[in-house]
N, C-alpha and C. Protein backbone atom coordinates (compact mmCIF):
# COMPACT_ATOMS: atom_id res chain seq x y z
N UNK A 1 163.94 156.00 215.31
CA UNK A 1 164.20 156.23 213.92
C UNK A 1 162.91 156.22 213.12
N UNK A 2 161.73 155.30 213.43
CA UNK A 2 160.46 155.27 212.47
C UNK A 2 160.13 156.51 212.94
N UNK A 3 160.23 157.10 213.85
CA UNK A 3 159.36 158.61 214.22
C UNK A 3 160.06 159.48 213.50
N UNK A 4 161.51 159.53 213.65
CA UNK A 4 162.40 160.43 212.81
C UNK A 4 161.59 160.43 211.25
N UNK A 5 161.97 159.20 210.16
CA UNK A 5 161.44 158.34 209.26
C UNK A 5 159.86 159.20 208.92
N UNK A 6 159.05 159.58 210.12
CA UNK A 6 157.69 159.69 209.53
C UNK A 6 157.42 161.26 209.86
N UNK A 7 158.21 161.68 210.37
CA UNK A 7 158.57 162.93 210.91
C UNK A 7 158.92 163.46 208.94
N UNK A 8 159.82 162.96 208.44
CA UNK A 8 160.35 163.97 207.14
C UNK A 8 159.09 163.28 205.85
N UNK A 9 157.96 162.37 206.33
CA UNK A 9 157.38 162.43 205.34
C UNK A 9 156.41 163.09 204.74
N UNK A 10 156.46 164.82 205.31
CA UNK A 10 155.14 165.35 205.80
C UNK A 10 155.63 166.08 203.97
N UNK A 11 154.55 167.15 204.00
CA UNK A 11 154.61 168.18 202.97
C UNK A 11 155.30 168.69 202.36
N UNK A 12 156.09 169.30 203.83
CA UNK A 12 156.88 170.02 203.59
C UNK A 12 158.83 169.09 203.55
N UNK A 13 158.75 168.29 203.17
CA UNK A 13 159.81 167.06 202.56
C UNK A 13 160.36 167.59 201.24
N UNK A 14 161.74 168.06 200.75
CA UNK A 14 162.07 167.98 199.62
C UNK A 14 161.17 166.81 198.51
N UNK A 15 161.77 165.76 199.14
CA UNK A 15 161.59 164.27 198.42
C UNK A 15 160.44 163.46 199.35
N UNK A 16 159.49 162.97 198.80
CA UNK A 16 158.73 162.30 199.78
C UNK A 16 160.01 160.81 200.43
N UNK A 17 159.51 160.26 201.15
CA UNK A 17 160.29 159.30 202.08
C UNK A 17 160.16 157.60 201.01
N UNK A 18 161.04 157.57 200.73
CA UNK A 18 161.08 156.12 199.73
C UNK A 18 160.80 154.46 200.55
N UNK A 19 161.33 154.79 201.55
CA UNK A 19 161.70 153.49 202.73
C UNK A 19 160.50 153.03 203.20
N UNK A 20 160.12 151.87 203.20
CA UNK A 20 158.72 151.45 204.21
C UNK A 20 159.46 151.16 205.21
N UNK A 21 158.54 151.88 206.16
CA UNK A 21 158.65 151.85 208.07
C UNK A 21 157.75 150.87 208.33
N UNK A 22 158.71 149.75 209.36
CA UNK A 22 157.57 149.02 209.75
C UNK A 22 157.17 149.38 211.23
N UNK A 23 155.43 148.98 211.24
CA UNK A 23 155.19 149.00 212.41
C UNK A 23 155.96 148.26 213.91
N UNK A 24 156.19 146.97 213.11
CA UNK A 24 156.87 146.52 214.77
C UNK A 24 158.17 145.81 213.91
N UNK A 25 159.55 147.01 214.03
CA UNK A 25 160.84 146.92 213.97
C UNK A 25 161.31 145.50 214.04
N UNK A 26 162.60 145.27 213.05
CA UNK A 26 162.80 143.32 213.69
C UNK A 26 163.87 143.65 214.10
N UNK A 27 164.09 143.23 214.99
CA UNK A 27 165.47 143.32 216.30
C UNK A 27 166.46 142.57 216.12
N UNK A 28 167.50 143.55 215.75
CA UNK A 28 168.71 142.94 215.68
C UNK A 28 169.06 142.13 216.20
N UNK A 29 169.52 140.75 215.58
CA UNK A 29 170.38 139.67 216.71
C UNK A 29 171.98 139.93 216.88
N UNK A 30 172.26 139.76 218.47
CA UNK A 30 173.85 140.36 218.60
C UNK A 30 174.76 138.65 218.48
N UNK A 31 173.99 138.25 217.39
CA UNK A 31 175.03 136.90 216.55
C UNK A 31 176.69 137.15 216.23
N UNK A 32 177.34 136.25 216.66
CA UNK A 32 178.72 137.03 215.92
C UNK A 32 179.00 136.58 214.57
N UNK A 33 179.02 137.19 213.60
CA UNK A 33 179.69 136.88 212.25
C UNK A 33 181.05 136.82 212.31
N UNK A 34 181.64 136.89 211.12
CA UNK A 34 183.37 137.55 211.26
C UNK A 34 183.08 138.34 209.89
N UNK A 35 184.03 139.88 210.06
CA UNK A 35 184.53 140.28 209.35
C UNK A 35 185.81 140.25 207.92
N UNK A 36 185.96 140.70 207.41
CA UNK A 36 187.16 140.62 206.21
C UNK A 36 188.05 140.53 207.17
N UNK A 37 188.70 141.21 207.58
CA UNK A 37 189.77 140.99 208.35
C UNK A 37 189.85 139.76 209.53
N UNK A 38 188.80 139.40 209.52
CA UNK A 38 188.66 137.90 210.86
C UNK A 38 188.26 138.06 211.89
N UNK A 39 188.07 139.62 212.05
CA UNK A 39 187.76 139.67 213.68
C UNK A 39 186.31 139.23 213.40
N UNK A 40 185.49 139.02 214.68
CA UNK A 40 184.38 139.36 215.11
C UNK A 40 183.24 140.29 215.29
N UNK A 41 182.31 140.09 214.69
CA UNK A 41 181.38 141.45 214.31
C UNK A 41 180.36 140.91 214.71
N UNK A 42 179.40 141.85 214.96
CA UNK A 42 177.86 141.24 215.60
C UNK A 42 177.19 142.63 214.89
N UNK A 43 175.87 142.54 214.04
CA UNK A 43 175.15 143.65 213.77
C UNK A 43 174.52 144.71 214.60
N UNK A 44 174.10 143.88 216.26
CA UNK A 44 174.00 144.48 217.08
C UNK A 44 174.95 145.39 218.12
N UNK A 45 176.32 144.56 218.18
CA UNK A 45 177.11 145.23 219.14
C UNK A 45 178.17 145.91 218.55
N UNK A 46 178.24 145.87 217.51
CA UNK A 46 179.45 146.42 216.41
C UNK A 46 179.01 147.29 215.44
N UNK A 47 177.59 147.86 215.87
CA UNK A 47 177.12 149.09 214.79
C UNK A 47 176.98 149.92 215.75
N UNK A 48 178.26 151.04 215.79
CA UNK A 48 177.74 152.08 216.59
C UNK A 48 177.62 153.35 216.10
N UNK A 49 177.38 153.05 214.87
CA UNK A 49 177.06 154.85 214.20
C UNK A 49 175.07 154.94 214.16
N UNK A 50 174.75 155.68 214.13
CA UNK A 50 173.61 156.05 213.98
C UNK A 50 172.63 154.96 212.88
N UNK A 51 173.27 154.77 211.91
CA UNK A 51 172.06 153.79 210.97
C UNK A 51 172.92 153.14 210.27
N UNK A 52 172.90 151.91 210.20
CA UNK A 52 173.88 151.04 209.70
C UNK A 52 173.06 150.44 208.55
N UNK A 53 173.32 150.80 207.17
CA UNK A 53 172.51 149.58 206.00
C UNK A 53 172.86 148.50 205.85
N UNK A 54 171.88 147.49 205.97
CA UNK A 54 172.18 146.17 205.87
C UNK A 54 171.82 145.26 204.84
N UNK A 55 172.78 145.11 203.80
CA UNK A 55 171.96 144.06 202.85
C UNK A 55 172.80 142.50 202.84
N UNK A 56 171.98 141.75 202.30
CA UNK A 56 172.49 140.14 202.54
C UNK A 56 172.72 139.96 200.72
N UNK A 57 173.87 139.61 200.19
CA UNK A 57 174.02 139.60 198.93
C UNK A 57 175.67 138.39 198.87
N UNK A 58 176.07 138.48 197.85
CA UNK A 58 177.20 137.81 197.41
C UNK A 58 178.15 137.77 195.96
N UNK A 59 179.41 137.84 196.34
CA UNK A 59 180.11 137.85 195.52
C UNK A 59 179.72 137.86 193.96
N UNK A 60 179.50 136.36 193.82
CA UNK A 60 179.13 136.33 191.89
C UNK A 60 177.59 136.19 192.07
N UNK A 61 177.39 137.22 192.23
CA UNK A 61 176.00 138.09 191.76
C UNK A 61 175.86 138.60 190.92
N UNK A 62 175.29 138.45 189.67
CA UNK A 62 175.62 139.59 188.46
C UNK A 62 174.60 140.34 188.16
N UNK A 63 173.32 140.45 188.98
CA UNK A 63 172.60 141.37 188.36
C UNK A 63 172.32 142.43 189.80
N UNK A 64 171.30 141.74 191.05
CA UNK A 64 170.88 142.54 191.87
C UNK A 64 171.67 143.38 193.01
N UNK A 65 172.55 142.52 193.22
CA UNK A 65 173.92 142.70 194.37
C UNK A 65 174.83 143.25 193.79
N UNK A 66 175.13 143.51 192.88
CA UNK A 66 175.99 144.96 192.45
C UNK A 66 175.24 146.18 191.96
N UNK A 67 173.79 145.93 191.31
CA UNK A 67 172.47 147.13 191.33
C UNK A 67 172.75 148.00 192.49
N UNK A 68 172.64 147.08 194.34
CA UNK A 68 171.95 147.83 195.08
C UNK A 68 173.19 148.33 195.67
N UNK A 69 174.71 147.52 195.46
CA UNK A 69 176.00 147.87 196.30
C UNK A 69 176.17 149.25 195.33
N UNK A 70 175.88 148.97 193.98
CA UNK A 70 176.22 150.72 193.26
C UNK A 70 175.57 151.75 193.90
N UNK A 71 174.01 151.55 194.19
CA UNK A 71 173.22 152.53 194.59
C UNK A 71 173.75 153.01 195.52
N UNK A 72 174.04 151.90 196.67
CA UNK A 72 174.08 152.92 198.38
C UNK A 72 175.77 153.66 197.76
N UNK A 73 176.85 152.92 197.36
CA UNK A 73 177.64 153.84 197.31
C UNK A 73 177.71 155.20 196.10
N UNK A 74 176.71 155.09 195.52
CA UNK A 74 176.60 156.66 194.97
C UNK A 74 175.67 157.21 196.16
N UNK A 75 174.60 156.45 196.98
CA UNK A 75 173.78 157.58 197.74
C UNK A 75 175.12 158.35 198.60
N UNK A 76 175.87 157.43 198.99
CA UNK A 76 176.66 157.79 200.17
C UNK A 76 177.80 158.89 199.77
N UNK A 77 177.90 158.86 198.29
CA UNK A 77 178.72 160.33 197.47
C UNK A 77 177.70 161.41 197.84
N UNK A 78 176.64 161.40 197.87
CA UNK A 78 175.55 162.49 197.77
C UNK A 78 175.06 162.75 199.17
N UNK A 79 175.70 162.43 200.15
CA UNK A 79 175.85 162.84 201.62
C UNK A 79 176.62 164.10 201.66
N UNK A 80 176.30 164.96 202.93
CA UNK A 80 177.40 165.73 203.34
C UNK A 80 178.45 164.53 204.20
N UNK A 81 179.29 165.31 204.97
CA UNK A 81 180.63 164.57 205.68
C UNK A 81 179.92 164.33 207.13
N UNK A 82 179.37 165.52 207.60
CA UNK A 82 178.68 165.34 209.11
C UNK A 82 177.26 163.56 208.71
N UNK A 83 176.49 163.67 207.42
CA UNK A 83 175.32 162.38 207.71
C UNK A 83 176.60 161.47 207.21
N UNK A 84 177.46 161.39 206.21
CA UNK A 84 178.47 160.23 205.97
C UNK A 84 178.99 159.54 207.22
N UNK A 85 179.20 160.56 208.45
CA UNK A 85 180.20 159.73 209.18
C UNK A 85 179.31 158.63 210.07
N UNK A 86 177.82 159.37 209.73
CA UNK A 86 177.08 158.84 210.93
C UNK A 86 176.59 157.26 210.42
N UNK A 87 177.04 156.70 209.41
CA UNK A 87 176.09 155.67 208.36
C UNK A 87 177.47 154.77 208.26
N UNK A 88 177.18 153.38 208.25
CA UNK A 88 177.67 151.96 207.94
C UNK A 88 176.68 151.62 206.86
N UNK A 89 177.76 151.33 205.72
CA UNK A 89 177.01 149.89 204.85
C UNK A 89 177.54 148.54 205.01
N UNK A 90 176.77 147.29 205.03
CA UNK A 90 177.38 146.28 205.53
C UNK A 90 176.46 145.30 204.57
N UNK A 91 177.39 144.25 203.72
CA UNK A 91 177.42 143.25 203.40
C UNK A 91 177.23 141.85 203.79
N UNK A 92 175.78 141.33 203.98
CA UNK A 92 176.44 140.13 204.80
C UNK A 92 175.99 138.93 203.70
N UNK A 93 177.24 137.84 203.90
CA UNK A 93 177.51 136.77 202.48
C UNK A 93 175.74 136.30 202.46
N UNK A 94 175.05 135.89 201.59
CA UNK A 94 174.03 134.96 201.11
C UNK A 94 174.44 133.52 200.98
N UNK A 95 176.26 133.51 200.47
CA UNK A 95 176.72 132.36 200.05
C UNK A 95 178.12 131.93 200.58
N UNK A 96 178.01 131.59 201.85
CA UNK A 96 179.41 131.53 202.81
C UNK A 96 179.84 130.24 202.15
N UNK A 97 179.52 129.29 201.52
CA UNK A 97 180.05 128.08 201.35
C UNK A 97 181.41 128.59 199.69
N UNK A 98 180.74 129.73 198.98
CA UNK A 98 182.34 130.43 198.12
C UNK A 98 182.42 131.65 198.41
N UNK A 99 182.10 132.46 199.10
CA UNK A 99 182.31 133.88 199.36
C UNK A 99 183.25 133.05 200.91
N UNK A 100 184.69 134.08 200.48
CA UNK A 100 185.37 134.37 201.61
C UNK A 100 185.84 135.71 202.44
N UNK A 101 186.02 135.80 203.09
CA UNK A 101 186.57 137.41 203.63
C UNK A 101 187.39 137.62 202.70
N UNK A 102 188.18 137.35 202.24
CA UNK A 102 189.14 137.95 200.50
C UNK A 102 188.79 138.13 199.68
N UNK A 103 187.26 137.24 199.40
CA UNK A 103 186.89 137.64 198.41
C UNK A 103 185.63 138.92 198.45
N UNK A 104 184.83 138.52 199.61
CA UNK A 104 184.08 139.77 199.91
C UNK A 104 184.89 140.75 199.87
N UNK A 105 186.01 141.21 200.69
CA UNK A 105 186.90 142.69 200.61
C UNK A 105 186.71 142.87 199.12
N UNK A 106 187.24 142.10 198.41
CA UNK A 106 187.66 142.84 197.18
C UNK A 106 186.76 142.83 196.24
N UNK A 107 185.82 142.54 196.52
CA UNK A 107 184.26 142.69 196.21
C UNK A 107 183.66 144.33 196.25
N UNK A 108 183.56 144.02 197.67
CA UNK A 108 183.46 145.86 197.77
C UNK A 108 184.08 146.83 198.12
N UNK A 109 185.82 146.91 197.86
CA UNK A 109 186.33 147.32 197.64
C UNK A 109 186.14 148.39 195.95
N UNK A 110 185.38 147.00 195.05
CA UNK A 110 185.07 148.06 193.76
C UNK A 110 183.74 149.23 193.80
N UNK A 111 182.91 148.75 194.97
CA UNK A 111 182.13 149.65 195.51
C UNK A 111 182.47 150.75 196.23
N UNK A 112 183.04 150.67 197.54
CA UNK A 112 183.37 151.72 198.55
C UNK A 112 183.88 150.50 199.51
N UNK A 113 185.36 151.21 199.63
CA UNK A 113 186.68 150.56 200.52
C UNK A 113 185.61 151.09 202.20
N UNK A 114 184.62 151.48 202.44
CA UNK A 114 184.44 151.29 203.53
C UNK A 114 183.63 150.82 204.18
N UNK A 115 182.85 150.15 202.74
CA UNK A 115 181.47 148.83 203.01
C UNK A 115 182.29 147.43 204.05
N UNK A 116 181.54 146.97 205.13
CA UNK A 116 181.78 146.23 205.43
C UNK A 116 181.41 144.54 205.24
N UNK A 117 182.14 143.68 204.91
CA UNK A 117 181.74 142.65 204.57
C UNK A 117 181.68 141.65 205.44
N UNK A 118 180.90 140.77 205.96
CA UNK A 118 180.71 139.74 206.97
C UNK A 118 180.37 138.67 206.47
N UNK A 119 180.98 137.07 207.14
CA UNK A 119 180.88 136.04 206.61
C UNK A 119 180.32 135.09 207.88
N UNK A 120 180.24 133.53 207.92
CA UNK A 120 180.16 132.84 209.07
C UNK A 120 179.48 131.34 208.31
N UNK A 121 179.49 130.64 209.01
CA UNK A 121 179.28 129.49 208.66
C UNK A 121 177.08 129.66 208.25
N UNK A 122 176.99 128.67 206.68
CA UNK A 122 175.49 129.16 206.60
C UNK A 122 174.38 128.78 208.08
N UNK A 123 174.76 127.94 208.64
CA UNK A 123 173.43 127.80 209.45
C UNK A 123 173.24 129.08 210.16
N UNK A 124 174.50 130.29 210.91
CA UNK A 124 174.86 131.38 211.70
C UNK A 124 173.89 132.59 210.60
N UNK A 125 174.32 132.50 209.46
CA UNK A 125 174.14 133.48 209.03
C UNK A 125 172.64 133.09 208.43
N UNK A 126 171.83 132.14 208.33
CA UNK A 126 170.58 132.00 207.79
C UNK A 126 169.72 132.42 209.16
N UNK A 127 170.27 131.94 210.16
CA UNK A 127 169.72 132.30 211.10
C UNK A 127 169.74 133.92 211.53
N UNK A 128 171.02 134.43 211.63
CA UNK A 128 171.01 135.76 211.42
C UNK A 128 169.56 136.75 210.55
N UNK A 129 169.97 136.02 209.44
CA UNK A 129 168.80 136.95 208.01
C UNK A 129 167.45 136.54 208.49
N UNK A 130 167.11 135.25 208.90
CA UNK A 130 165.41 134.81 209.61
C UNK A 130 165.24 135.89 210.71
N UNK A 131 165.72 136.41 211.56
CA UNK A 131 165.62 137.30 212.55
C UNK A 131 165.38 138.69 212.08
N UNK A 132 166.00 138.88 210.66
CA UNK A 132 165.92 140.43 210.11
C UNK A 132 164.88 140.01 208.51
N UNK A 133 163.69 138.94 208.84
CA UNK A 133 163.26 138.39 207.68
C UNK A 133 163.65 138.14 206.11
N UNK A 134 165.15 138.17 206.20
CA UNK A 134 165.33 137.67 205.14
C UNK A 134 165.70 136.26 204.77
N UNK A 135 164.76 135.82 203.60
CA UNK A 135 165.26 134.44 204.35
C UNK A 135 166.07 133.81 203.19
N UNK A 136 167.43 132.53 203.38
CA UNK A 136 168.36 132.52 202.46
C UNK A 136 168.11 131.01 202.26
N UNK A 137 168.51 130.43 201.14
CA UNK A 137 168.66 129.37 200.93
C UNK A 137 169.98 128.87 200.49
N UNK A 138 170.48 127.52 201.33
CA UNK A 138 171.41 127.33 200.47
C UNK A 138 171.85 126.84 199.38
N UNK A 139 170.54 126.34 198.65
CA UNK A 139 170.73 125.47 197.64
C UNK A 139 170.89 126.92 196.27
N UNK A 140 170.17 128.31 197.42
CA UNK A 140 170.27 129.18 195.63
C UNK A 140 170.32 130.17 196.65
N UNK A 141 171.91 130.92 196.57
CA UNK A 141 171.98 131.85 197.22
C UNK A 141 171.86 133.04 196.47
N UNK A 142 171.42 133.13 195.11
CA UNK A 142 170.36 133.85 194.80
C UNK A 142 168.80 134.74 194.94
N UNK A 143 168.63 133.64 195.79
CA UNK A 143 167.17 133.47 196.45
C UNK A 143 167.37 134.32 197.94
N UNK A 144 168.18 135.14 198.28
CA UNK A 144 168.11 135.75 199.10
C UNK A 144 167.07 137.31 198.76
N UNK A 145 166.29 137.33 200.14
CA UNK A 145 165.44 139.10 199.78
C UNK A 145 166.36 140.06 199.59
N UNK A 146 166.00 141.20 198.86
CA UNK A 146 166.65 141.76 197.96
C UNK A 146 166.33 143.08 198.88
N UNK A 147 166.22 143.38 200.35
CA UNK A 147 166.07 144.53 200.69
C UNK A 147 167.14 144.89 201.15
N UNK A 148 167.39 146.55 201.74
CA UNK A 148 168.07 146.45 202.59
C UNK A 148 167.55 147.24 203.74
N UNK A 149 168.25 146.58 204.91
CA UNK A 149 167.44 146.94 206.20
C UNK A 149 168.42 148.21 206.88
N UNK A 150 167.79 149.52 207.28
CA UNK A 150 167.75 150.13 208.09
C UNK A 150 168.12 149.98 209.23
N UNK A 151 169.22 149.83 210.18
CA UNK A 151 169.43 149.55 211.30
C UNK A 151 169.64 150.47 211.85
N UNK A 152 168.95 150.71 213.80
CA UNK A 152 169.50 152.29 214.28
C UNK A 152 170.18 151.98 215.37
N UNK A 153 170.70 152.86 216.58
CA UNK A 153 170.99 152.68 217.16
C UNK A 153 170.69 151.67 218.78
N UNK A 154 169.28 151.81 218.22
CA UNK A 154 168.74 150.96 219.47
C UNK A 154 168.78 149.14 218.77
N UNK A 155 169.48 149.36 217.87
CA UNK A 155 169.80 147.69 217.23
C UNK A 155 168.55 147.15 217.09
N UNK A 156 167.80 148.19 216.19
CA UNK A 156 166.13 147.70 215.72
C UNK A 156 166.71 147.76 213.96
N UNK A 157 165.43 147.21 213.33
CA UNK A 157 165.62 147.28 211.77
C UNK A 157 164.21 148.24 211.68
N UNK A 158 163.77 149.37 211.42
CA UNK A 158 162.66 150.21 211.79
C UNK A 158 162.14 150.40 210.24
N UNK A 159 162.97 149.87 209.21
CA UNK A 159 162.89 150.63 207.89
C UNK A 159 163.21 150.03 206.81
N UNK A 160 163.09 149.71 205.91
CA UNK A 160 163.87 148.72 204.65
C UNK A 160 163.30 149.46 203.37
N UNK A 161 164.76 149.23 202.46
CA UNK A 161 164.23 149.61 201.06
C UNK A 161 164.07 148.43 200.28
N UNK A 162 163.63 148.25 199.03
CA UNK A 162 164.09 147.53 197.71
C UNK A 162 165.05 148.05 197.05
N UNK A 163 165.32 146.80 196.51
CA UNK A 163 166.10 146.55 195.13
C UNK A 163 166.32 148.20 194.21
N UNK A 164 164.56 148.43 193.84
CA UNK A 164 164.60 149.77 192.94
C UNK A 164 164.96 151.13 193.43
N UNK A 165 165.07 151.33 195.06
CA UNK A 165 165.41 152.25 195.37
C UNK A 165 166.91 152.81 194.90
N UNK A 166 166.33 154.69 194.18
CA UNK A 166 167.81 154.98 193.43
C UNK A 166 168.74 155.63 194.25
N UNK A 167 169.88 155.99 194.08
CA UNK A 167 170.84 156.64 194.80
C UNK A 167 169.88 157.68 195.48
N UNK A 168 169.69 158.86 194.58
CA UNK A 168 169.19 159.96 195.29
C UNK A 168 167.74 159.73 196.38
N UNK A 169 167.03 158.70 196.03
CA UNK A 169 166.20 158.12 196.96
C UNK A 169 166.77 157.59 198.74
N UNK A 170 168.14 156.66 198.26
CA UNK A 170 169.02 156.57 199.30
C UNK A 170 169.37 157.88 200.28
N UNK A 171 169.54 158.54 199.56
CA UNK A 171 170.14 159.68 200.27
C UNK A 171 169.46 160.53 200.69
N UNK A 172 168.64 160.87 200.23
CA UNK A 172 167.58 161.65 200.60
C UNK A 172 167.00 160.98 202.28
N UNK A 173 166.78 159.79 202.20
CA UNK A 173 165.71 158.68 203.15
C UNK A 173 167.52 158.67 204.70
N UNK A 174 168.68 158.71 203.76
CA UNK A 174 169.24 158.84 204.88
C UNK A 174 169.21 159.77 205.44
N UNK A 175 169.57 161.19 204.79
CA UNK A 175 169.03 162.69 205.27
C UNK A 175 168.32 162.25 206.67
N UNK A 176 166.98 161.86 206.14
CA UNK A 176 166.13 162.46 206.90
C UNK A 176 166.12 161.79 207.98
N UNK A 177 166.75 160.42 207.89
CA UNK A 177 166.37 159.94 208.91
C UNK A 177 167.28 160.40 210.13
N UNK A 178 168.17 161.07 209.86
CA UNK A 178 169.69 161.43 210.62
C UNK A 178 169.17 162.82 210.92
N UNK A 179 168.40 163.14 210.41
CA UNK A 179 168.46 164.48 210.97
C UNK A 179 167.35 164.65 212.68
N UNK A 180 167.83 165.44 212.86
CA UNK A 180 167.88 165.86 214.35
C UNK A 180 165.88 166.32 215.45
């Protein structure tokens, strides 16, 4: 995916490439979370579409975590149907001690009914975000990094945006990275 990624940042690019590529990818851990529904999810073994976005956010968030959940789901309006099917957005709590799977669903449910939301006890999931460098606290689950990570199929993180990245930036950076 970083070759894909550096492949569409040339000249000839509609949009230059918004996403920093990192040199050495952080590797997905195949941790199990749980999903809204209860089952079992792992970022590694349960993302099998092509690039899965990953941000770490929570419920009563009122400024950054509904910023970046608006963005990806307008980037993801501004997809065709063939790069849509290939892309997961995924939610994972900052604040498992009041975010529940009921309340995450219906969280991003006001975003896009097909964001996925994941929960787990905090030590699982701090540990989770230290592996994909984000790091959470529980005393201010505020204080979580505000990126979101790029995940591909080889269950690497090759790519991350910020906070300011806009829809059409989203979409564009997914474009390219999906393309062939």
């Amino acid at each position: 995916m970083a070759t894909l990624a550096l492949g569409g940042c040339g000249d000839d690019a509609k949009q230059p490439f918004s996403g920093q590529v990192l040199d050495n990818p952080y590797k997905v851990p195949a941790t199990e979370l749980v999903d809204t529904d209860g089952k079992p999810f792992s970022l590694a073994d349960d993302t099998d579409k092509r690039l899965t976005l990953v941000f770490f956010g929570y419920v009563n968030c009122k400024d950054i975590c509904p910023a970046v959940l608006s963005h990806l789901a307008s980037a993801m309006t501004r997809l065709d149907d063939a790069d849509r099917k290939q892309v997961d957005v995924v939610l994972v709590t900052s604040d498992p001690n009041t975010d529940t799977p009921a309340s995450l669903r219906a969280y991003l449910d006001r975003f896009d009914s097909s964001f996925i939301g994941l929960d787990a006890d905090f030590a699982t999931i701090k540990a989770v975000g230290l592996d994909l460098a984000v790091g959470i606290d529980e005393r201010d689950p505020g204080g979580h990094t505000t990126q979101v990570l790029g995940v591909d199929s080889a269950n690497e993180a090759p790519v991350y945006w910020d906070a300011d990245t806009t829809p059409v930036q989203f979409a564009n950076d997914i474009h390219t990275l999906l393309e062939d």
